[in-house]
Protein backbone atom coordinates (compact mmCIF):
# COMPACT_ATOMS: atom_id res chain seq x y z
CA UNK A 1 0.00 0.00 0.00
CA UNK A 2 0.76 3.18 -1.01
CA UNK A 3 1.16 6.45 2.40
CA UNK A 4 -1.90 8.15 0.54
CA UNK A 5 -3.83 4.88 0.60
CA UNK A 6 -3.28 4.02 4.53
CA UNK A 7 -3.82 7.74 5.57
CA UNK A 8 -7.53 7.39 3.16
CA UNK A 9 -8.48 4.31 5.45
CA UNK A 10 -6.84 5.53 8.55
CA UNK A 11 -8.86 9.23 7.46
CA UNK A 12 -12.06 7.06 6.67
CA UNK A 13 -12.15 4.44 10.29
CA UNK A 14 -11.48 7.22 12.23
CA UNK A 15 -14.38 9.15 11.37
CA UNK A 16 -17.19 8.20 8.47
CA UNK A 17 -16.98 4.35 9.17
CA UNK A 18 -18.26 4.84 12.11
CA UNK A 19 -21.83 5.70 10.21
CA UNK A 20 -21.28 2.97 8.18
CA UNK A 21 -24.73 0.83 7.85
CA UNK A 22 -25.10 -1.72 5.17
CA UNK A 23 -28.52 -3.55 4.57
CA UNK A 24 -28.37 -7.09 5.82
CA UNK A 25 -28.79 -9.08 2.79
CA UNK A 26 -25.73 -10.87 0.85
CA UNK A 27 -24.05 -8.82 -1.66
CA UNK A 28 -21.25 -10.17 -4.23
CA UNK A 29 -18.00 -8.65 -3.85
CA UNK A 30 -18.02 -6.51 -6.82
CA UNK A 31 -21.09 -4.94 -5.87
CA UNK A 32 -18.98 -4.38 -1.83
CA UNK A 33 -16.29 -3.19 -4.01
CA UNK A 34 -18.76 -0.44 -5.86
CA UNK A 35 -20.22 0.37 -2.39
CA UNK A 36 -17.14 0.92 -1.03
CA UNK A 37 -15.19 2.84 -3.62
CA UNK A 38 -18.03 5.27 -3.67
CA UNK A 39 -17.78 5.49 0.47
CA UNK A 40 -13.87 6.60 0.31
CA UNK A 41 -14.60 8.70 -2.51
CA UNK A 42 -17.17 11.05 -0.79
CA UNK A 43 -15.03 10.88 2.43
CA UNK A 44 -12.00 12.12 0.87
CA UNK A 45 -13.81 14.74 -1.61
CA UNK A 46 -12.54 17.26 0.63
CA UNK A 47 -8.99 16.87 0.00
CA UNK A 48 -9.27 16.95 -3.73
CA UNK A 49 -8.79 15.08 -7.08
CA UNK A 50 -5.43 13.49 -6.25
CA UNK A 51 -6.42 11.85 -3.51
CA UNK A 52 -10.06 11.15 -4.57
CA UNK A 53 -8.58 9.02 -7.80
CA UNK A 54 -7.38 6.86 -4.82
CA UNK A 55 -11.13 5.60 -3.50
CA UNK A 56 -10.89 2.41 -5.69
CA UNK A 57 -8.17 0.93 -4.07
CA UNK A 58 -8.70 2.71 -0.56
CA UNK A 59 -12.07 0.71 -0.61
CA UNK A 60 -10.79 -2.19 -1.84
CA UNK A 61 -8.19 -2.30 0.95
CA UNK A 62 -10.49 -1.45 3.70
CA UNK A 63 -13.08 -4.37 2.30
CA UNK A 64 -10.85 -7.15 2.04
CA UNK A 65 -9.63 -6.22 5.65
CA UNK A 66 -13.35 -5.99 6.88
CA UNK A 67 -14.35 -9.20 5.44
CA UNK A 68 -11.02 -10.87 7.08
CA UNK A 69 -11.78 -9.99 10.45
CA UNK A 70 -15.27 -11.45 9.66
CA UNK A 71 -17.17 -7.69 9.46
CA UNK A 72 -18.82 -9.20 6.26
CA UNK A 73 -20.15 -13.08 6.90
CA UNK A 74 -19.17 -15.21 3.76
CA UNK A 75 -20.63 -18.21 1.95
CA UNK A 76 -20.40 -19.73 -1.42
CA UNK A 77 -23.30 -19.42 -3.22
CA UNK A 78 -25.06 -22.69 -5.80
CA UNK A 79 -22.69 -21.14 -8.89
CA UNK A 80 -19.59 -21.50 -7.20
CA UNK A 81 -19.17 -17.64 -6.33
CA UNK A 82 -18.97 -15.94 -2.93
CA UNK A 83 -21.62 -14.08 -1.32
CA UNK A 84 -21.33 -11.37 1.54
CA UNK A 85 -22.99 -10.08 4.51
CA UNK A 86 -22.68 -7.20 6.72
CA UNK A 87 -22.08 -7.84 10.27
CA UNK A 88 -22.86 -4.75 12.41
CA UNK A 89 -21.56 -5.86 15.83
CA UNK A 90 -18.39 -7.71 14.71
CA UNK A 91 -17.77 -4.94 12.13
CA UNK A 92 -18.07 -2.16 15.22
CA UNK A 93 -15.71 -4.56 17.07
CA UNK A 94 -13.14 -4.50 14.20
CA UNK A 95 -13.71 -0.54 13.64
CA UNK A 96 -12.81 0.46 17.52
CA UNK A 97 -9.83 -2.28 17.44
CA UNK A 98 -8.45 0.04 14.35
CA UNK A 99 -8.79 3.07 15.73
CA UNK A 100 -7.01 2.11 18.81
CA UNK A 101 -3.78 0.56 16.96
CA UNK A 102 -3.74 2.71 13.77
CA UNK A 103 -0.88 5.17 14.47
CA UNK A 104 -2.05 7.51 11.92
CA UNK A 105 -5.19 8.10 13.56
CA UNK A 106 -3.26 8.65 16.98
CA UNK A 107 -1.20 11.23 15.14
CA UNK A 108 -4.56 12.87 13.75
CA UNK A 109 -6.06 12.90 17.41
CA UNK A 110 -3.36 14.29 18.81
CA UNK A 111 -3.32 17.23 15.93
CA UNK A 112 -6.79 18.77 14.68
CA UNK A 113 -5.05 19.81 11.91
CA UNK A 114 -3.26 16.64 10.60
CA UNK A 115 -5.49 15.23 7.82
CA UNK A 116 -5.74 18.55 6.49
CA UNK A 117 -1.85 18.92 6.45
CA UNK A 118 -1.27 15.31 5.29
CA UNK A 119 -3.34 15.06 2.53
CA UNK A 120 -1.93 18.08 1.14
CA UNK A 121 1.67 16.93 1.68
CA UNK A 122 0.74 13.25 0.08
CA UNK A 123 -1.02 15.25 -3.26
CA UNK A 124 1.35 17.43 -3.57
């Protein structure tokens, strides 16, 4: 991963994931992988086009991480394929075990400034 990718998912579980609410019915991963790109791109809107080109793979990222740490319940479906479900609980769970680890989100809380700063520096 790239410093402007883990500062977008760092930027995006310390603040908007934490509204994150995803109807309960299974969704294939392309269609998680729409959903999510479109999540990172709104968040990071604010700091502009060079980081915003970015959401893809930010959301990407951030899914695959989710769905490892069980936020998103998988089974195969009848075709062979793999089917998804958001878990609310287990995906809070994952969300507050980021936030306490990340050390670019401890950077950000101890600086109201920093995102601002960093995603300027990262663009530039």
């Amino acid at each position: 991963m790239t410093a402007i990718i883990d500062h977008m998912i760092a930027y995006y579980v310390a603040g908007p994931a934490n509204d994150l609410d995803i109807a309960t019915r299974w969704y294939p991963y392309g269609e998680l992988g729409l959903i999510m790109e479109d999540k990172f791109s709104i968040a990071s809107r604010k700091f502009g086009p060079k980081v915003r080109k970015h959401a893809k793979e930010a959301g990407k990222t951030f899914l695959d991480t989710m769905i490892a740490k069980g936020a998103w319940e998988t089974k195969e479906n009848e075709y062979g394929g793999r089917m998804h479900q958001f878990q609310s609980g287990t995906f809070k769970d994952a969300l507050r075990e980021q936030q306490e680890k990340d050390p670019i989100i401890q950077k950000a809380k101890a600086d109201p400034g920093y995102w601002d700063k960093a995603f300027a520096d990262l663009s530039a």
